[in-house]
C-alpha atoms as a PDB file:
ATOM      1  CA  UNK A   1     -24.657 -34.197 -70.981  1.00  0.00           C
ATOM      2  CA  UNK A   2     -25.839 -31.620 -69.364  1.00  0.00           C
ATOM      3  CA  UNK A   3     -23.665 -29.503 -66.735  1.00  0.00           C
ATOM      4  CA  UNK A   4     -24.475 -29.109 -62.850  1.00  0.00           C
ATOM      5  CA  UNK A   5     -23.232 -25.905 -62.545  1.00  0.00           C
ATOM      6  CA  UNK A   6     -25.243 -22.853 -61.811  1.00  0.00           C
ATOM      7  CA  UNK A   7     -26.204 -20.617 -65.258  1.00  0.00           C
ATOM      8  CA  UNK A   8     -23.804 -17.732 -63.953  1.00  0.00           C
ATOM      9  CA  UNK A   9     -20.847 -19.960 -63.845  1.00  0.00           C
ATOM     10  CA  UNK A  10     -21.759 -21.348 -66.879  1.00  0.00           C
ATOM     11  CA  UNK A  11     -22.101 -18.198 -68.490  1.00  0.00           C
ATOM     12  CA  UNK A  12     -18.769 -17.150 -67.343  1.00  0.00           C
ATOM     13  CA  UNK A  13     -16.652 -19.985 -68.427  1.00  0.00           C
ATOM     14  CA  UNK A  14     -17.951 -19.831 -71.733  1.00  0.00           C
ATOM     15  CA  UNK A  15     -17.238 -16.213 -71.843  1.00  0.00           C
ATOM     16  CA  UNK A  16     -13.739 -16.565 -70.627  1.00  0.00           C
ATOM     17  CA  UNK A  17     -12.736 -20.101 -71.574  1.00  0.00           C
ATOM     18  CA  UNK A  18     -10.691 -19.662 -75.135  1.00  0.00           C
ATOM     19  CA  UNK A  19     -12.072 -23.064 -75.772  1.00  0.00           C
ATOM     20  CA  UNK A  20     -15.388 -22.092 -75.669  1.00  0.00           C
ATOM     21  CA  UNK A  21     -15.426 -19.214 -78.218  1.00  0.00           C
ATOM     22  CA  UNK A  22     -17.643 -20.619 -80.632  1.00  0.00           C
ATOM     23  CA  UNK A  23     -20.017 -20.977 -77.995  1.00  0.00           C
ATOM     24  CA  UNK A  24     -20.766 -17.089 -78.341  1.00  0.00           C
ATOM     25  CA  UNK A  25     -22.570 -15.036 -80.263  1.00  0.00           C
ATOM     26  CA  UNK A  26     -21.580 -12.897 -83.728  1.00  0.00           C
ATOM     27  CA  UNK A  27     -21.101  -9.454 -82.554  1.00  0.00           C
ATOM     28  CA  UNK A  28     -23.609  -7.440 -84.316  1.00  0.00           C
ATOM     29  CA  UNK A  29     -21.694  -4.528 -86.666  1.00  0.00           C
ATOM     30  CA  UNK A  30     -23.568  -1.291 -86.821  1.00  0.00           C
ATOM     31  CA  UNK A  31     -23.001   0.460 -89.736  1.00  0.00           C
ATOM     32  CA  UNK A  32     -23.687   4.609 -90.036  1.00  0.00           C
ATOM     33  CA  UNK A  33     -23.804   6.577 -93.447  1.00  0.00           C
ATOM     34  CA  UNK A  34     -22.881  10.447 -93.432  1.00  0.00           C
ATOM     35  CA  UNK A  35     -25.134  11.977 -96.009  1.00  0.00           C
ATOM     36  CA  UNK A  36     -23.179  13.959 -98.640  1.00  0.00           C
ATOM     37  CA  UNK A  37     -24.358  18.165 -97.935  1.00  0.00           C
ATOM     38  CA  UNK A  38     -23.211  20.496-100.426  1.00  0.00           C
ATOM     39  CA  UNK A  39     -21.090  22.544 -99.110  1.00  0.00           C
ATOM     40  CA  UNK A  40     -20.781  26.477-100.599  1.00  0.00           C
ATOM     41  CA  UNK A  41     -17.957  28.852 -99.506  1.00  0.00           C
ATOM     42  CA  UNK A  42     -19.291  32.607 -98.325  1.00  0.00           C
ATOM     43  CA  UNK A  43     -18.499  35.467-100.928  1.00  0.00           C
ATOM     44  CA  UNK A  44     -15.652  37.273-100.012  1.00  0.00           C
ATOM     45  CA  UNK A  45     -16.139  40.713 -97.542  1.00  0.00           C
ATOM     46  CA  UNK A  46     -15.251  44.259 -98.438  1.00  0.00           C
ATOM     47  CA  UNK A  47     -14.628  45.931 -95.451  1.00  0.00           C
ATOM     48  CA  UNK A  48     -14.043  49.230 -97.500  1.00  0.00           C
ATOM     49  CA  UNK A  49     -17.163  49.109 -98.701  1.00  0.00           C
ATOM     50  CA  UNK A  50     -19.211  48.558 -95.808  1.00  0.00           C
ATOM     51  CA  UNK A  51     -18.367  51.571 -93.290  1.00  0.00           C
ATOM     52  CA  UNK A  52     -18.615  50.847 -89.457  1.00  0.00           C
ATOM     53  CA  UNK A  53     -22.283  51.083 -88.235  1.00  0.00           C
ATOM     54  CA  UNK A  54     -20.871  52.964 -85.478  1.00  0.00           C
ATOM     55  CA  UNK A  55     -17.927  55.214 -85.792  1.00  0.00           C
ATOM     56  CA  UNK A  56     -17.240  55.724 -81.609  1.00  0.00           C
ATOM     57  CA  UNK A  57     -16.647  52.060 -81.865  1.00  0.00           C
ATOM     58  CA  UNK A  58     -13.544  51.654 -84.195  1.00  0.00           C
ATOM     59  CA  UNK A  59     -10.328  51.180 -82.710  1.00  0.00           C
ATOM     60  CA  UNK A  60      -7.773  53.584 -83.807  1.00  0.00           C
ATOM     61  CA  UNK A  61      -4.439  52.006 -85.479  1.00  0.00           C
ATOM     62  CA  UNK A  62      -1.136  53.994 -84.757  1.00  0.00           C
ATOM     63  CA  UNK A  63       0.305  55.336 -87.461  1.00  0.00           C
ATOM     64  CA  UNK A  64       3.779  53.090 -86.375  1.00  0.00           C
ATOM     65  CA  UNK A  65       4.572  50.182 -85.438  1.00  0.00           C
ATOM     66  CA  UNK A  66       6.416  50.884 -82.543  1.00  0.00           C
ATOM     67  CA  UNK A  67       4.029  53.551 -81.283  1.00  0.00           C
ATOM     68  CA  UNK A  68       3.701  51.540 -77.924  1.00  0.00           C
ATOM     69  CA  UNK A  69       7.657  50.982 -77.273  1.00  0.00           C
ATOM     70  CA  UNK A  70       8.021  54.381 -75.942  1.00  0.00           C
ATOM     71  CA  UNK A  71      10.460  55.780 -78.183  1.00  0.00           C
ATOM     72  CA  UNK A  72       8.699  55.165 -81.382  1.00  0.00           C
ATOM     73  CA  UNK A  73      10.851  57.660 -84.007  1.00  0.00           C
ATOM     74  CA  UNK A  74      13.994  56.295 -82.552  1.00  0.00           C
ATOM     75  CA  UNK A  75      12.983  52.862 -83.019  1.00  0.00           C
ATOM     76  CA  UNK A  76      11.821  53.652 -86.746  1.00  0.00           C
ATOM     77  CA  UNK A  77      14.825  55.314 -87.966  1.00  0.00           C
ATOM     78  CA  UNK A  78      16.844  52.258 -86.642  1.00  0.00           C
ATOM     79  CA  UNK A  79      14.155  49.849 -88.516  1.00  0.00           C
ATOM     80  CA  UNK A  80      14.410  51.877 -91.782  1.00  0.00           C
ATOM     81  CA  UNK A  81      18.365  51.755 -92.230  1.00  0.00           C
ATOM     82  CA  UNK A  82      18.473  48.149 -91.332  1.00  0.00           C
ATOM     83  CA  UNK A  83      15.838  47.320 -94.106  1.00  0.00           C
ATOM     84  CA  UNK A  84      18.232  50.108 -96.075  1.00  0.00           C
ATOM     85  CA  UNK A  85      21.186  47.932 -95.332  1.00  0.00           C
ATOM     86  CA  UNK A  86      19.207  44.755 -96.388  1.00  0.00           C
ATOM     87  CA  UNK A  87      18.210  46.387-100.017  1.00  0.00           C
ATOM     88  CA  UNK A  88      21.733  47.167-100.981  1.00  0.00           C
ATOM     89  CA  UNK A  89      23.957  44.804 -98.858  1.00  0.00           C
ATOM     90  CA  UNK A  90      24.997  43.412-102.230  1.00  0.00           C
ATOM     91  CA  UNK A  91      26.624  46.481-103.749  1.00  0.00           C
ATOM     92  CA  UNK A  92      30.280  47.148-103.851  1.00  0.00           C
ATOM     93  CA  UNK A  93      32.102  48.362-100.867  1.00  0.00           C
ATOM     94  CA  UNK A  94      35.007  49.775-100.102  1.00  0.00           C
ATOM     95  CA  UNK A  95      37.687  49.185 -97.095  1.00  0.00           C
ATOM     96  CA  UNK A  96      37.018  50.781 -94.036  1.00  0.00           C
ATOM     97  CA  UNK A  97      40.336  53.600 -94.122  1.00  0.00           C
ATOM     98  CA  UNK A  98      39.031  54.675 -98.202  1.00  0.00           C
ATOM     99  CA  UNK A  99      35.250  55.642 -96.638  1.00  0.00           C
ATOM    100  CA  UNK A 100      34.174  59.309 -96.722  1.00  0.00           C
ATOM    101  CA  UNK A 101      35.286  60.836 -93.678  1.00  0.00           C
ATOM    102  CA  UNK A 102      31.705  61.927 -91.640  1.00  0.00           C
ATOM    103  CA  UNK A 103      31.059  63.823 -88.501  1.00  0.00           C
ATOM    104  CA  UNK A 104      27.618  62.101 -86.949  1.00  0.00           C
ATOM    105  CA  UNK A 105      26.040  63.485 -84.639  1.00  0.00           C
ATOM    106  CA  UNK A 106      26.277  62.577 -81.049  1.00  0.00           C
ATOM    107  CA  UNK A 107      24.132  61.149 -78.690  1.00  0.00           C
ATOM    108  CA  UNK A 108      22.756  64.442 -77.174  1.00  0.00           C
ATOM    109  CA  UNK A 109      22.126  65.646 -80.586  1.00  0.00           C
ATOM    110  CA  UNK A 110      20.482  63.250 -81.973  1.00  0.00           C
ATOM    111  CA  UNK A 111      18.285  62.916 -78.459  1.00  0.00           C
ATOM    112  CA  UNK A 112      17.500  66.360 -79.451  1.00  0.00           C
ATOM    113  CA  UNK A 113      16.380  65.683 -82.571  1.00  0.00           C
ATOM    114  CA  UNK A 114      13.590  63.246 -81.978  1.00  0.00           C
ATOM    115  CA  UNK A 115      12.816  64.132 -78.475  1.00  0.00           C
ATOM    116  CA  UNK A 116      13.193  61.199 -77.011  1.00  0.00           C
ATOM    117  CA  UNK A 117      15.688  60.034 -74.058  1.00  0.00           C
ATOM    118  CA  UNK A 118      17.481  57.456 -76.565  1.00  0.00           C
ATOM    119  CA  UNK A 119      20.500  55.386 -74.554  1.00  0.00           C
ATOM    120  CA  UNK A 120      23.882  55.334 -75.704  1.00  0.00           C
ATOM    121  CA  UNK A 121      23.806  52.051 -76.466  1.00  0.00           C
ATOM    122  CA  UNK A 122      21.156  52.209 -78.650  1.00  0.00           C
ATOM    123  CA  UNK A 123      22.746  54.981 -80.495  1.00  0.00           C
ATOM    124  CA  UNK A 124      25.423  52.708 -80.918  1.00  0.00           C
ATOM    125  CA  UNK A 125      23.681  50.493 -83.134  1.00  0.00           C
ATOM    126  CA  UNK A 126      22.530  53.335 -85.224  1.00  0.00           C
ATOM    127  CA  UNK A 127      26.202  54.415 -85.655  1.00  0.00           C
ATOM    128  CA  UNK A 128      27.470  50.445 -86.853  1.00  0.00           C
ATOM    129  CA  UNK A 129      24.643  50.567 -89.106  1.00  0.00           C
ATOM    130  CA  UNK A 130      25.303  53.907 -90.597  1.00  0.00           C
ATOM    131  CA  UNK A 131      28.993  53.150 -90.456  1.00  0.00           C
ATOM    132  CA  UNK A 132      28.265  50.025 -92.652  1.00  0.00           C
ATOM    133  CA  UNK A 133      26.064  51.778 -95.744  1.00  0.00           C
ATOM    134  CA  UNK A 134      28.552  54.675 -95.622  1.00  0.00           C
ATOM    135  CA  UNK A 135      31.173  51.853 -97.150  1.00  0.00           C
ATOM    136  CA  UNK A 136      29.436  51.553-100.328  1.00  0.00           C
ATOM    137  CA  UNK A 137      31.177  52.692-103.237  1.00  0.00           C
ATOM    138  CA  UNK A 138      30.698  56.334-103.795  1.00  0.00           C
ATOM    139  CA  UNK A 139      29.746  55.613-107.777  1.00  0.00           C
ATOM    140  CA  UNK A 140      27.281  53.482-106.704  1.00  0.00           C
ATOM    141  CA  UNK A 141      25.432  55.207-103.802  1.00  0.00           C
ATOM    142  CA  UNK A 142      21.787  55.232-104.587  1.00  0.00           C
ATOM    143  CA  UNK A 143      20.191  58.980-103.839  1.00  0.00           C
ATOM    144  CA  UNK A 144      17.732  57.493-101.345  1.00  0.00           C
ATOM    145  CA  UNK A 145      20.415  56.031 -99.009  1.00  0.00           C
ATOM    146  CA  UNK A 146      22.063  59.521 -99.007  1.00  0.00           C
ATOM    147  CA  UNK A 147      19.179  61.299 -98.235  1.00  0.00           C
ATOM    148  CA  UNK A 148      18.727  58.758 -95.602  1.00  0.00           C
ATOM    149  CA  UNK A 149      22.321  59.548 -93.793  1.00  0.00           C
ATOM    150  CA  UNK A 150      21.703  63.196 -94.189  1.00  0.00           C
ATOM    151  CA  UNK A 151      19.807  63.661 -91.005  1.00  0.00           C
ATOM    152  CA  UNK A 152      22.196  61.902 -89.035  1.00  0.00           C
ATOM    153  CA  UNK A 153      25.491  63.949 -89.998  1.00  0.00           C
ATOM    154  CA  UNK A 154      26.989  67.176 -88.357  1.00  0.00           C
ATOM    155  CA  UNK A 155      26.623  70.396 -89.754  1.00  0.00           C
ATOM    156  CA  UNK A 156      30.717  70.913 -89.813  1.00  0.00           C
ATOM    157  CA  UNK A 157      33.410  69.836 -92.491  1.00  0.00           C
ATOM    158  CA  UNK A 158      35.356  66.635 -91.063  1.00  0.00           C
ATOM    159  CA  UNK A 159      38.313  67.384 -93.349  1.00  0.00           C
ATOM    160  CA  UNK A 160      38.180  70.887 -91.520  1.00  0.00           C
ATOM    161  CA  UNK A 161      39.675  69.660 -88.117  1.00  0.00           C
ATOM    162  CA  UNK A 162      42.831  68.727 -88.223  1.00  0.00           C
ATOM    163  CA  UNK A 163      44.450  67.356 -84.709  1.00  0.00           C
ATOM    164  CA  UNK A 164      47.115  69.748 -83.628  1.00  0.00           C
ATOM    165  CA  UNK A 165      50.744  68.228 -83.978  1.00  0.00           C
ATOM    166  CA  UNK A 166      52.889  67.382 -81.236  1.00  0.00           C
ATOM    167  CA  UNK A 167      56.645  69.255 -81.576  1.00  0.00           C
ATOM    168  CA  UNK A 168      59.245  69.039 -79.117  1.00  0.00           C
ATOM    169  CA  UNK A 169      59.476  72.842 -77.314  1.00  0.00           C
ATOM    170  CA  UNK A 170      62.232  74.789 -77.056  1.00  0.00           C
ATOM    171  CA  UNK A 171      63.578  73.066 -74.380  1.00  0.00           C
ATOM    172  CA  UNK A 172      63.948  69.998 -75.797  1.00  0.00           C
ATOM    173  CA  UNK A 173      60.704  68.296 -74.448  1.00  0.00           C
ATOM    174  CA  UNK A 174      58.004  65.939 -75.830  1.00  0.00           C
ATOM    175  CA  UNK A 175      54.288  66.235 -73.916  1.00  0.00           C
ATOM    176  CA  UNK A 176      52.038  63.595 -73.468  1.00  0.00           C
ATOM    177  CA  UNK A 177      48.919  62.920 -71.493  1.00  0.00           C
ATOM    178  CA  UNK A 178      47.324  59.658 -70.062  1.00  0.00           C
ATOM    179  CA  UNK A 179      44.435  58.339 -68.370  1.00  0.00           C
ATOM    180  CA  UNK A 180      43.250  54.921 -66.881  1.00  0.00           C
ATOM    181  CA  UNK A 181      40.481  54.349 -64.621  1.00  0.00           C
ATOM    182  CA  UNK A 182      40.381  57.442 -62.452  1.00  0.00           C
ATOM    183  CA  UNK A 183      43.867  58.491 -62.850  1.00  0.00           C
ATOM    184  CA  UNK A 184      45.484  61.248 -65.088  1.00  0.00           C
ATOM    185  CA  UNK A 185      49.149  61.479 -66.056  1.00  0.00           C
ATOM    186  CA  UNK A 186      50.906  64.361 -67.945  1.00  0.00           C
ATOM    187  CA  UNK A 187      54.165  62.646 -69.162  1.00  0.00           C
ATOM    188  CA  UNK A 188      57.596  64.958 -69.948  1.00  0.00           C
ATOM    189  CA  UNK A 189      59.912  63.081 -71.984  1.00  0.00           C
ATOM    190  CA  UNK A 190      63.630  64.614 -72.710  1.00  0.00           C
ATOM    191  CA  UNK A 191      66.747  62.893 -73.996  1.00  0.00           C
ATOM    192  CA  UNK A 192      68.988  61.709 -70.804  1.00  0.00           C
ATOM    193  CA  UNK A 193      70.549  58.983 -69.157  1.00  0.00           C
ATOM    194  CA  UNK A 194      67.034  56.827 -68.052  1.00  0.00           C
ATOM    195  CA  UNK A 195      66.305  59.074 -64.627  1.00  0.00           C
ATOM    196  CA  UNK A 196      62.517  58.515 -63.823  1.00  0.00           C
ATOM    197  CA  UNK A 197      60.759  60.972 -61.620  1.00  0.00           C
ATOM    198  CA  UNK A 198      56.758  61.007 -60.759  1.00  0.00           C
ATOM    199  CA  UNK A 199      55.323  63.914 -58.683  1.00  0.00           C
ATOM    200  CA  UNK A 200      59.271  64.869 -57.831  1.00  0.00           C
ATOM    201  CA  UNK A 201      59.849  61.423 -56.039  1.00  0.00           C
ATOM    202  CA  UNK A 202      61.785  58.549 -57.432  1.00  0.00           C
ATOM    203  CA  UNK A 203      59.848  55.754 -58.559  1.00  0.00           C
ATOM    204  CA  UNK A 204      60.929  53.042 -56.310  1.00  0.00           C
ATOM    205  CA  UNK A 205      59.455  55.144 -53.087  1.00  0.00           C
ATOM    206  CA  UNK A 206      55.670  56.059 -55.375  1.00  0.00           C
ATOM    207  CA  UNK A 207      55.277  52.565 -56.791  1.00  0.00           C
ATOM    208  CA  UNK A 208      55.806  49.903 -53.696  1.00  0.00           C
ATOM    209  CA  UNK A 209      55.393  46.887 -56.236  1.00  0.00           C
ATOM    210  CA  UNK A 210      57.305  45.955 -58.750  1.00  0.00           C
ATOM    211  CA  UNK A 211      55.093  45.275 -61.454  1.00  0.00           C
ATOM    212  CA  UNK A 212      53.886  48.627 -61.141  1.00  0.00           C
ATOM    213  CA  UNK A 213      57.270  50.278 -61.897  1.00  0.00           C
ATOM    214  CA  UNK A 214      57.499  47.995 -64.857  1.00  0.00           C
ATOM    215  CA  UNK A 215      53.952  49.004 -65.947  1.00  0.00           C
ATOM    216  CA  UNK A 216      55.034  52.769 -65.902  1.00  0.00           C
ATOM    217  CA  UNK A 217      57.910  52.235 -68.090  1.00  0.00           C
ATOM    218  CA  UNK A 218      56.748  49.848 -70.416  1.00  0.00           C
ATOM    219  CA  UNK A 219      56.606  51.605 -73.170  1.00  0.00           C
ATOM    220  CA  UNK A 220      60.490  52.428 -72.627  1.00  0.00           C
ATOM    221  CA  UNK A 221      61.343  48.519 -71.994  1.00  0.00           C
ATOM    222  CA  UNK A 222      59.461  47.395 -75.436  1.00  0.00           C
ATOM    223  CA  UNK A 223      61.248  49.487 -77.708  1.00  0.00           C
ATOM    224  CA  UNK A 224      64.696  49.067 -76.089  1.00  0.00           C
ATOM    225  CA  UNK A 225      64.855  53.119 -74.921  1.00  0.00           C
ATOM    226  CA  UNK A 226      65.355  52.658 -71.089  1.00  0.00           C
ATOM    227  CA  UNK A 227      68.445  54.604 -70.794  1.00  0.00           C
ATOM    228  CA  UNK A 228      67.820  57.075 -73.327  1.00  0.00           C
ATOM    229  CA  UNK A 229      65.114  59.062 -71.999  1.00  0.00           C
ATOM    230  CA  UNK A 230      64.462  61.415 -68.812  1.00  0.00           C
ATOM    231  CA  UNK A 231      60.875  61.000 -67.724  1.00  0.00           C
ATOM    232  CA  UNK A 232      59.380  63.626 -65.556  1.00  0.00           C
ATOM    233  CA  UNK A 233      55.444  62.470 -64.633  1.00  0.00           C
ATOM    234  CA  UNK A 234      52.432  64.614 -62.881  1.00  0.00           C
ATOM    235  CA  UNK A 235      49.859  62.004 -61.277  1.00  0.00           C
ATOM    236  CA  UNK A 236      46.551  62.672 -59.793  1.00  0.00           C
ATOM    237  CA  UNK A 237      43.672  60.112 -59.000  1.00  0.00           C
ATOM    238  CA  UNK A 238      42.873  56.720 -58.626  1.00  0.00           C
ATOM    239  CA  UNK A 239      45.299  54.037 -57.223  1.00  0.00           C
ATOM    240  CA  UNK A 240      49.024  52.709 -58.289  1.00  0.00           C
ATOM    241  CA  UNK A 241      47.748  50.746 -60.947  1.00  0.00           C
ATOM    242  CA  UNK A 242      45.584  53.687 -62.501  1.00  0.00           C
ATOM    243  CA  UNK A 243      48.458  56.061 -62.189  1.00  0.00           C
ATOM    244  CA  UNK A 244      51.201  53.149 -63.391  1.00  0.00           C
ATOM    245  CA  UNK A 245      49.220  52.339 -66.405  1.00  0.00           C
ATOM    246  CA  UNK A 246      48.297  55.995 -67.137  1.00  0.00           C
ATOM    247  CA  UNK A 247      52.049  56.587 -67.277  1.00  0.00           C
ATOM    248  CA  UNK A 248      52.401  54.189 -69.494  1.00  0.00           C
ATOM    249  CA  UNK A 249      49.705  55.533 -72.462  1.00  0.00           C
ATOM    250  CA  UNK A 250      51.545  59.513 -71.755  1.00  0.00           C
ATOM    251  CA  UNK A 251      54.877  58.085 -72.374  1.00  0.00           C
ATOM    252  CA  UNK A 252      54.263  56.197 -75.526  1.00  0.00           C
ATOM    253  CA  UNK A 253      52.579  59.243 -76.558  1.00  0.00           C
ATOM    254  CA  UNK A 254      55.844  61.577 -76.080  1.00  0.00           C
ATOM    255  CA  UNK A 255      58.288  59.017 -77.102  1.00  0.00           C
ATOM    256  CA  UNK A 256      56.232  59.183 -80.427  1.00  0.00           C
ATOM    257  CA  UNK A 257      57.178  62.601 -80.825  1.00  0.00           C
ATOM    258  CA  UNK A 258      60.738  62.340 -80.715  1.00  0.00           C
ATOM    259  CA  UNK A 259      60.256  58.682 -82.976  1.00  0.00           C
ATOM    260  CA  UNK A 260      57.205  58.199 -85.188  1.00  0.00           C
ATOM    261  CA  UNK A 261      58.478  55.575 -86.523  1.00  0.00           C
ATOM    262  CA  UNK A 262      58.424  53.879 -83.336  1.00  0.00           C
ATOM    263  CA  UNK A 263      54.268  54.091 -83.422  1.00  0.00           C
ATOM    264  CA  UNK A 264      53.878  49.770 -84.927  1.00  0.00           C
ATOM    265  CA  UNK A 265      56.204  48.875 -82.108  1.00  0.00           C
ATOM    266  CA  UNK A 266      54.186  50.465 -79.286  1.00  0.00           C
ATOM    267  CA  UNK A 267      50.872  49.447 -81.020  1.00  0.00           C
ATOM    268  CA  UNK A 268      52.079  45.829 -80.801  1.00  0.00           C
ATOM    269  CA  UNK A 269      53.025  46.647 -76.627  1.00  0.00           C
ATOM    270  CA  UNK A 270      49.614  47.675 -76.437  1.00  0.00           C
ATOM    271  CA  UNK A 271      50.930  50.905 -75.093  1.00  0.00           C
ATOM    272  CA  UNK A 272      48.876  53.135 -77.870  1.00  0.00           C
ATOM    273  CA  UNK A 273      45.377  52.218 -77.127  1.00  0.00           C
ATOM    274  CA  UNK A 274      43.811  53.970 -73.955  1.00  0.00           C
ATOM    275  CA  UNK A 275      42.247  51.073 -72.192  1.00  0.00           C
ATOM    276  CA  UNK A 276      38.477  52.236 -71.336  1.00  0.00           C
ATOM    277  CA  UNK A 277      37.588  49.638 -68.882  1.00  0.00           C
ATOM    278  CA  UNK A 278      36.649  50.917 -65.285  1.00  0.00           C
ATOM    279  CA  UNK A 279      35.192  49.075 -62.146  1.00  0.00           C
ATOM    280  CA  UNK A 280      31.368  48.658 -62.235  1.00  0.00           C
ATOM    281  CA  UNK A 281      29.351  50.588 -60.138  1.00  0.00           C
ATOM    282  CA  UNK A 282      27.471  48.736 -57.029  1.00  0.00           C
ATOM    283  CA  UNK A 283      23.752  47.855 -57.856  1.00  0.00           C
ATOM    284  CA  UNK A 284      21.476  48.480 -54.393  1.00  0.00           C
ATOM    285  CA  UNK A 285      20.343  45.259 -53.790  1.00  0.00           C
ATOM    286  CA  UNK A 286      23.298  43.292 -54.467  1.00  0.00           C
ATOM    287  CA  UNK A 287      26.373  43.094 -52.466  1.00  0.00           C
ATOM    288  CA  UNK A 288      28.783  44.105 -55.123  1.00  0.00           C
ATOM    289  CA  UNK A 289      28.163  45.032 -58.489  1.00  0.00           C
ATOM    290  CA  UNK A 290      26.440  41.989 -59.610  1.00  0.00           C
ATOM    291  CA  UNK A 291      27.097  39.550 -57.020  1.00  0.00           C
ATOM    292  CA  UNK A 292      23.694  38.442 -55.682  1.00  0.00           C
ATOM    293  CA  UNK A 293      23.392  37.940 -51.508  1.00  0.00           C
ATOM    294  CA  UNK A 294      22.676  34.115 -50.723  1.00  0.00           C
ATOM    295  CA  UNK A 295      18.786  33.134 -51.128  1.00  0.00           C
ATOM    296  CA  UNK A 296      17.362  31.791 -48.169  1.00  0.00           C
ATOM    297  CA  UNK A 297      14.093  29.902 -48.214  1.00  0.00           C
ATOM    298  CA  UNK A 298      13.131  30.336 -44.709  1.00  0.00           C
END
């Protein structure tokens, strides 16, 4: 029976109709064969042998690897002691108080002494590193490392300089100075009934707030010496909690005189330590030191 339908239709169905697949014709497979080339590696080039065919056109090759930081010999001596430390990180140490006692040289030295405008915080670094290979046991110090350290140490005998020791005077006083912030405080401790003066005033009409009055005498209140002690304080700079807390460190420091033994006590206070922290300086640009003003799009 033949079909009424035009060819295309017919076509169509039979392409389309899943009934009608054997209706169509084998797809034809092509088949493609790669010949085989031998394949021969090229010999291997001596550039040492062959010089440039023209010199002007070599590229000169620092010397260092950090030839294009800037401060190149800083940068190298801090490279070489850290692959120092990584050599002989595995010999014995010792603890931190048994370590040779060594004067390095300071920041403006040592800026000196490469010529280049190294930052503090950089120097730092050196310092931890140096600190760290200096605690290897002195039996076991390999000459290399100590010629290493040599060019970073002071000319002067550590042992040499020895902090002069606080006495109580004649007149039965103990001196001590303090700082915070922006604030200095020289601190005169005698043996009384607890009387505080600062700058000839009585501390209730220098220090308006109270925790500021108990900041000032802390170091009194820890170890249990309030009414035992006359203190008579010089303040200059900075604010009432500057001057309060600067109090604090000069008394500790005079009541150590008259009691060493009182030194673990205070530590634990945290009236031994002179606190370095100060406010950060305004960044132009910013509307305080780091706060940012508010980004507008439009």
């Amino acid at each position: 029976m033949t079909s009424k339908l035009p060819w295309r239709v017919t076509y169509r169905l039979s392409t389309q109709c899943p009934r009608c697949l054997s209706r169509l014709p084998p797809r034809r497979t092509l088949q493609t064969t790669t010949p085989k080339l031998a394949f021969t590696a090229a010999p291997p080039v001596d550039l040492e042998s062959l010089p440039p065919q023209n010199a002007s056109n070599a590229r000169i090759v620092p010397a260092s690897p950090s030839y294009f930081t800037g401060r190149p010999d800083s940068t190298d001596n801090y490279l070489s002691l850290l692959a120092l430390l990584r050599r002989y990180q595995t010999l014995p140490t010792v603890p931190p108080a048994q370590a040779p006692r060594i004067a390095w040289r300071t920041v403006t030295q040592y800026r000196l002494l490469v010529g280049e405008p190294v930052r503090a915080s950089k120097y730092h670094k050196i310092i931890e590193v140096l600190q760290r290979l200096n605690r290897i046991h002195p039996s076991v110090m390999p000459p290399e490392l100590s010629g290493a350290m040599q060019i970073y140490k002071r000319d002067v005998d550590p042992h040499a300089t020895v902090r002069k020791p606080l006495v109580v005077d004649e007149d039965g006083r103990a001196f001590g100075v303090g700082r915070r912030k922006s604030s200095s405080a020289k601190v005169y401790l005698v043996q009384g009934e607890g009387e505080v003066l600062v700058n000839g005033k009585s501390i209730n009409n220098v220090f308006g707030r109270i925790h500021d009055r108990e900041s000032a005498l802390w170091a009194l209140k820890a170890t249990n010496r309030m009414d035992k002690y006359n203190v008579w304080a010089l303040v200059t700079g900075g604010g009432s909690t500057g001057q309060a807390e600067a109090i604090t460190l000069g008394t500790a420091k005079a009541l150590m005189v008259f009691e060493p033994a009182l030194k673990p006590a205070l530590r634990r206070a945290g009236c031994v330590t002179r606190d370095p922290r100060r406010v950060e300086r305004k960044k132009p640009g910013h509307v305080k030191a780091r706060k940012m003003p508010a980004w507008v799009k439009r």
